[in-house]
Every structure is written in structure tokens, then in C-alpha cells.
N, C-alpha and C. Protein backbone atom coordinates (compact mmCIF):
# COMPACT_ATOMS: atom_id res chain seq x y z
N UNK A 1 146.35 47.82 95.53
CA UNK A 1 147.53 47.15 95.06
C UNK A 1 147.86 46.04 96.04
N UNK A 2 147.92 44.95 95.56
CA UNK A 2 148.55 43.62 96.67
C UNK A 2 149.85 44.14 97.18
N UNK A 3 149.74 43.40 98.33
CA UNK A 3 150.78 43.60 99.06
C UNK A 3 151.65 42.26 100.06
N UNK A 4 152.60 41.81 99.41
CA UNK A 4 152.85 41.06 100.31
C UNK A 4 154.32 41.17 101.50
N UNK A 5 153.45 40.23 102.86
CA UNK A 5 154.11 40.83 103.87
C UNK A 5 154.75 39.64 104.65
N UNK A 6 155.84 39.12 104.65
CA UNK A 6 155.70 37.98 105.33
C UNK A 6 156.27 38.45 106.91
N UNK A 7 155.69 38.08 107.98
CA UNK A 7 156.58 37.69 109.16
C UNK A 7 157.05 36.95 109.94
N UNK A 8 158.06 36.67 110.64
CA UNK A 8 158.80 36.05 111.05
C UNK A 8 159.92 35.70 110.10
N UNK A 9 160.06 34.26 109.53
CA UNK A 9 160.86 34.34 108.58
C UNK A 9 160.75 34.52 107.36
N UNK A 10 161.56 34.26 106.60
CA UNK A 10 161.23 34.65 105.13
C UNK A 10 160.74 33.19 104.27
N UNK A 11 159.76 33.26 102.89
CA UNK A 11 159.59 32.02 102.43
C UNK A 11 160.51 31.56 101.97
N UNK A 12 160.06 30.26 101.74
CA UNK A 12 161.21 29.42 100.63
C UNK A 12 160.60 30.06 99.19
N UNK A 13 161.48 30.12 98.14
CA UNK A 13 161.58 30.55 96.93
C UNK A 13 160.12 30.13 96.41
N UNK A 14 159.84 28.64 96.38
CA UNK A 14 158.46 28.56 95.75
C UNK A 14 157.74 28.76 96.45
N UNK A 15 157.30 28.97 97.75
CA UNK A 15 156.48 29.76 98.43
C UNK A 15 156.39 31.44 98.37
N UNK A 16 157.41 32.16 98.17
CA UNK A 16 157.28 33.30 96.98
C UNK A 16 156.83 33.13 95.95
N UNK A 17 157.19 32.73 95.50
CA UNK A 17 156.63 32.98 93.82
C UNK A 17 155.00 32.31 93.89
N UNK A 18 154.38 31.45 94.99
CA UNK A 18 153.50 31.11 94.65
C UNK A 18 152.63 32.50 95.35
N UNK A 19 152.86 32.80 96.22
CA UNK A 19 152.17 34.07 96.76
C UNK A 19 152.20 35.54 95.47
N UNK A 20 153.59 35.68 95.04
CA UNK A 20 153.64 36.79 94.09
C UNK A 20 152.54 36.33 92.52
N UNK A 21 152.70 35.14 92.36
CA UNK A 21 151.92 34.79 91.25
C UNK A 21 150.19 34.84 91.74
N UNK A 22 150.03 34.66 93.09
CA UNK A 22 148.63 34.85 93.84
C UNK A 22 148.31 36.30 93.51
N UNK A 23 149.19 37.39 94.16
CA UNK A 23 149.11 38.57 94.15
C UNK A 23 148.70 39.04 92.73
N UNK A 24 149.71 38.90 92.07
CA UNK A 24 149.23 39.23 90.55
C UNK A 24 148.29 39.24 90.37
N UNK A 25 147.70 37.93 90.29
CA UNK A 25 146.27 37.18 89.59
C UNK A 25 145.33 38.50 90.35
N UNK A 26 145.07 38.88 91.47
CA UNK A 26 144.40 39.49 92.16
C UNK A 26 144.36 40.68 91.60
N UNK A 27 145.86 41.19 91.13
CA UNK A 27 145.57 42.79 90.90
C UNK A 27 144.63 43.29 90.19
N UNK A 28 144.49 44.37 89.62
CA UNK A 28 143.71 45.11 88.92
C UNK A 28 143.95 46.74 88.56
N UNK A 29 144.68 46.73 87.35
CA UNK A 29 145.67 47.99 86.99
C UNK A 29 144.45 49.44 87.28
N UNK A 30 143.28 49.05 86.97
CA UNK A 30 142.46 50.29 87.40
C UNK A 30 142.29 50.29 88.68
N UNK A 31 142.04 49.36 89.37
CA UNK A 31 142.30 49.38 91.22
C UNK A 31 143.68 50.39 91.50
N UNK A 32 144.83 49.74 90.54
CA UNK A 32 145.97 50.10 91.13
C UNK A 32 145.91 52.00 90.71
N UNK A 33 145.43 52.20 89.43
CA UNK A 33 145.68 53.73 89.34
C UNK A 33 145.08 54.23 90.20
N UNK A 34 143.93 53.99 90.59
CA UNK A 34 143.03 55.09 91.71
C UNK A 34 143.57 54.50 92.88
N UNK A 35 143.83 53.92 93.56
CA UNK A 35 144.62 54.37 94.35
C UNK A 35 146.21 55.07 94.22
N UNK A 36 146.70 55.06 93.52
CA UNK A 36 148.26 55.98 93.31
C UNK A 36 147.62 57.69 92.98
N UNK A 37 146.23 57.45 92.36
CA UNK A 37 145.87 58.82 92.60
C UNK A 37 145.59 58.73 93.54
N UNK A 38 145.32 58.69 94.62
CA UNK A 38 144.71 58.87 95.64
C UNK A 38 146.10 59.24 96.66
N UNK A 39 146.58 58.57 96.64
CA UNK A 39 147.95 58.95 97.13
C UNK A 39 148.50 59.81 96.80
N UNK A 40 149.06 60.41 95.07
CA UNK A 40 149.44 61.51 94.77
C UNK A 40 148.84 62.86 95.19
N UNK A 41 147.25 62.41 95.20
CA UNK A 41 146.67 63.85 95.58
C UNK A 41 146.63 64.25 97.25
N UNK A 42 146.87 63.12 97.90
CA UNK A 42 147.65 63.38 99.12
C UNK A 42 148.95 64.51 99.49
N UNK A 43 149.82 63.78 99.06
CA UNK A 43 151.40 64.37 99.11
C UNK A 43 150.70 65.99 97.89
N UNK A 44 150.21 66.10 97.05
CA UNK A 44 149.84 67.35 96.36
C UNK A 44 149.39 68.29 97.48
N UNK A 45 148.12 67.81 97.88
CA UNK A 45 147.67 68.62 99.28
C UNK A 45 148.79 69.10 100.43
N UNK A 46 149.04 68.25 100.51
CA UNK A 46 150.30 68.42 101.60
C UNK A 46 151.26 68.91 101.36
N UNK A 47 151.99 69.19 99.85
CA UNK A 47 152.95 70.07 99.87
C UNK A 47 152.24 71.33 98.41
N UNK A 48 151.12 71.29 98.07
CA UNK A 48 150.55 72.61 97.50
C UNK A 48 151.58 72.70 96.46
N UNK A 49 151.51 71.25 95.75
CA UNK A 49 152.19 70.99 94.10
C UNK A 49 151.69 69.92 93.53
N UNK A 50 151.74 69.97 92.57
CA UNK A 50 150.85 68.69 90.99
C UNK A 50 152.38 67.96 91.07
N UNK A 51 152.01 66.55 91.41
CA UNK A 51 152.80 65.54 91.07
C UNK A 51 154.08 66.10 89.77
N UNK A 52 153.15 66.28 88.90
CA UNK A 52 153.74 66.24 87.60
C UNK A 52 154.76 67.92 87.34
N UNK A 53 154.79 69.03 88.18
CA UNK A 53 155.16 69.59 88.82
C UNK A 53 156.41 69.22 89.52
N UNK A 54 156.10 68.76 90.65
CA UNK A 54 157.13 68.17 91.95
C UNK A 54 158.05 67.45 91.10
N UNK A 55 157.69 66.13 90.24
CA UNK A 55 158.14 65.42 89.52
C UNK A 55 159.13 65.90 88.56
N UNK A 56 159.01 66.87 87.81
CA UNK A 56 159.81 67.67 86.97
C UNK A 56 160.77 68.53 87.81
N UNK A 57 160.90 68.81 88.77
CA UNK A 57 161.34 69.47 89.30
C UNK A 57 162.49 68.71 90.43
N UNK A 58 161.69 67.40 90.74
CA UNK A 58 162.34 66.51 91.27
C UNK A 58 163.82 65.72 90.21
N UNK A 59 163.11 65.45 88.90
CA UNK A 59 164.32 64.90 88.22
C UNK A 59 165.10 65.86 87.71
N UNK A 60 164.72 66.92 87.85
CA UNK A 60 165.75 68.12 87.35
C UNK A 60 166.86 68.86 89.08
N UNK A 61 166.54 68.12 89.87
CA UNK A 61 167.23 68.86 90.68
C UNK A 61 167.04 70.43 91.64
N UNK A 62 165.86 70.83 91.28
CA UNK A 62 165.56 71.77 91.68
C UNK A 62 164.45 72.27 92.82
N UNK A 63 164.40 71.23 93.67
CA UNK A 63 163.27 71.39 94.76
C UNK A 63 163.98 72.51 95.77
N UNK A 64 163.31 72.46 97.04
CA UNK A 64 163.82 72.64 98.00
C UNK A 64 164.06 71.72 98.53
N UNK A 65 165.37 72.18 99.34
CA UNK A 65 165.79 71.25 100.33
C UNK A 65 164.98 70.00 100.88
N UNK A 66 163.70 70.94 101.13
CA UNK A 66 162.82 69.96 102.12
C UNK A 66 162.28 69.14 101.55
N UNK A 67 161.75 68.88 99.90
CA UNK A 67 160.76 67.96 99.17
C UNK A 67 161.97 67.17 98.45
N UNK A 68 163.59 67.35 98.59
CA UNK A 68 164.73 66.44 97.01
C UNK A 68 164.67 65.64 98.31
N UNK A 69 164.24 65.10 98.91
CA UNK A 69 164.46 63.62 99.21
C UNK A 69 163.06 62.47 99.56
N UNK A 70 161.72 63.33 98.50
CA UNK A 70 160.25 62.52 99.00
C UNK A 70 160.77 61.71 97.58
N UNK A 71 161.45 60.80 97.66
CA UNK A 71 161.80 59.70 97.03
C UNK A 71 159.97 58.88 96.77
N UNK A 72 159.42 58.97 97.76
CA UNK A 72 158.46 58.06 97.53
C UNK A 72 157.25 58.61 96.85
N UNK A 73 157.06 59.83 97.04
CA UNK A 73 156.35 60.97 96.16
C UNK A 73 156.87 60.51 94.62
N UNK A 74 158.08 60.72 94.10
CA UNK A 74 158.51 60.21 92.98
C UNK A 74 158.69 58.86 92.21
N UNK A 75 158.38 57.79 93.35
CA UNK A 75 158.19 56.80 93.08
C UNK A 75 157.30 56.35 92.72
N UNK A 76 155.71 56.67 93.18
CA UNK A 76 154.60 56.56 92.97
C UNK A 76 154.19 57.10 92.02
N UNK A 77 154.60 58.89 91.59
CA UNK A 77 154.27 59.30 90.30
C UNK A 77 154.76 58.26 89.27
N UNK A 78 155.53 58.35 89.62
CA UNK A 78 156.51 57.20 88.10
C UNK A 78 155.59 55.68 88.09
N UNK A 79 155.24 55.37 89.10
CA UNK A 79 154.66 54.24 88.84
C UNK A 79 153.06 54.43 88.22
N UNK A 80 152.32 55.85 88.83
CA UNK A 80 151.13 55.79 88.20
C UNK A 80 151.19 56.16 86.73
N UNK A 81 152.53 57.06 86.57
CA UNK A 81 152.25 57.20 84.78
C UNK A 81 152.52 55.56 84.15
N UNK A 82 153.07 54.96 84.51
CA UNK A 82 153.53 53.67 84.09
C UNK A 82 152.04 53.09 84.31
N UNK A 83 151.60 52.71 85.31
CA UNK A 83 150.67 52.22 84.88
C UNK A 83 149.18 52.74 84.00
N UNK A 84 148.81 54.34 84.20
CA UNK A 84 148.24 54.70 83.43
C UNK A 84 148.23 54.36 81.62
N UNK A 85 150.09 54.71 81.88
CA UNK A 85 149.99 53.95 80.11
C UNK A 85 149.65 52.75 79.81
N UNK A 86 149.81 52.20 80.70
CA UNK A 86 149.39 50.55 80.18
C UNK A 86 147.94 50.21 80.11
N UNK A 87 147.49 50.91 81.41
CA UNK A 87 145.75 50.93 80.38
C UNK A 87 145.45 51.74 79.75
N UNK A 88 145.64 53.38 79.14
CA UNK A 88 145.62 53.19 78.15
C UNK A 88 145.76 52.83 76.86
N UNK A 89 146.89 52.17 76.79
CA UNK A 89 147.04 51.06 75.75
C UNK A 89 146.52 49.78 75.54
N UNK A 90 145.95 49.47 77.07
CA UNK A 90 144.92 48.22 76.84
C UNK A 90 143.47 48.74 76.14
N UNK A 91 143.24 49.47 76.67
CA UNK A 91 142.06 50.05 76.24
C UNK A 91 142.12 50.62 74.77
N UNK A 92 143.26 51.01 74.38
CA UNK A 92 143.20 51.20 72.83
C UNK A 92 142.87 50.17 71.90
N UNK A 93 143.83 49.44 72.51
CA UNK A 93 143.85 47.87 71.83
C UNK A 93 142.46 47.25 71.33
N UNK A 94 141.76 47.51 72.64
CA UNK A 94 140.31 46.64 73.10
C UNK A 94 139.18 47.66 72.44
N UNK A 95 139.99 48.65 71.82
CA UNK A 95 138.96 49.41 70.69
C UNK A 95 139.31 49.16 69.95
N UNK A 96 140.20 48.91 69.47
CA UNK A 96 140.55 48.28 67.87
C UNK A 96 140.58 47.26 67.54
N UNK A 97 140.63 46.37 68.14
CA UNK A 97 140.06 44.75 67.83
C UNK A 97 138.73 44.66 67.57
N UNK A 98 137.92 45.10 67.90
CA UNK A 98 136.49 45.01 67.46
C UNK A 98 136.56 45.38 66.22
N UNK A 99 137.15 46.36 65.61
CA UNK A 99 136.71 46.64 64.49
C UNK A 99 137.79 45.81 63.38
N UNK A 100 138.57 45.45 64.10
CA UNK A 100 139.82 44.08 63.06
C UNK A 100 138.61 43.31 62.52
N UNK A 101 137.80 42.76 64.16
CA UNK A 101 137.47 41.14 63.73
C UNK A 101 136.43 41.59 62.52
N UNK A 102 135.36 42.32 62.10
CA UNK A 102 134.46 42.87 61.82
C UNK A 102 134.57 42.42 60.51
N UNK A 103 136.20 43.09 59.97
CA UNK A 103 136.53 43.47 58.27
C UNK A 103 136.34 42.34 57.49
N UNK A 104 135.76 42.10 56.91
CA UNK A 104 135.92 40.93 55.99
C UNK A 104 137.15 40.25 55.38
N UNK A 105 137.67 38.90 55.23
CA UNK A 105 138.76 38.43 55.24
C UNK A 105 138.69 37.95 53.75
């Protein structure tokens, strides 16, 4: 996942946006899921729970003490289902267009 970092001071506005529009161009939503798995199965190992688990348990209020504040554990799940859906919906798409163009008009 890009990352941008500036130091010292901060950019001017179009020097953001020209870096965030850089970043973009670069990403790559399957880059980005394997790594958020890769991360989730981290924090899984480390606290001996399935994201999706922790996660449910997290928006319901019911952890222990020690895991209702891995804010970032929950952040990342939420972002890999988010992006998971989006490729699979690209990928749906990109199966069903082949067979659009095909049909006779």
C-alpha cells in the first residue's frame, strides 16, 4: 500500500494532491489485500482470534479489556473487507463483459 510521508514541513496543496494522485496510480488493490492479510494474520497470531471474530466482537462491545482498544486491528479488518469487495466485484464485472461483448446486437 503507498504511503505517503512528508518531513519537515508540510506540502503546499498541489504538491499533495500531486503526490496522492502519484500514489494512487501506483497502487494495486491485490498488492493492497495481501498485505492487510498479512497483517491481520499477524495481530490473529498474536492474540489467538480470526479477525472476523475479534471484529464482531469488537463492534459489539464485548472484548476484553485488553483487545476494546486495538482500534487498528479493526481498522485494517474493515479496510481489507472493503477492499476485498471491490475486487471481487472487479473481477465479476471482468467476467461478464466478455460474454456482453460476444451476444449478437
Amino acid at each position: 500500500m503507498p504511503e505517503l510521508v512528508f518531513e519537515g514541513s508540510l506540502p503546499s496543496s498541489y504538491e499533495f494532491q500531486q503526490a496522492l494522485a502519484q500514489a494512487m496510480a501506483m497502487t494495486n488493490p491485490v498488492d493492497d489485500l495481501l498485505e492487510l492479510a498479512n497483517r491481520l494474520r499477524e495481530y490473529e497470531q498474536e492474540h489467538n482470534m480470526t479477525s472476523a471474530d475479534f471484529y464482531q466482537r469488537y463492534q459489539a462491545g464485548t472484548l476484553e479489556e485488553g483487545l476494546q482498544h486495538c482500534t487498528e486491528w479493526a481498522a485494517v479488518y474493515d479496510l481489507f473487507v472493503k477492499t476485498r469487495r471491490m475486487v471481487e466485484a472487479t473481477l465479476m464485472r471482468a467476467g461478464v463483459q466478455p460474454e456482453l461483448s460476444e451476444t449478437p446486437v
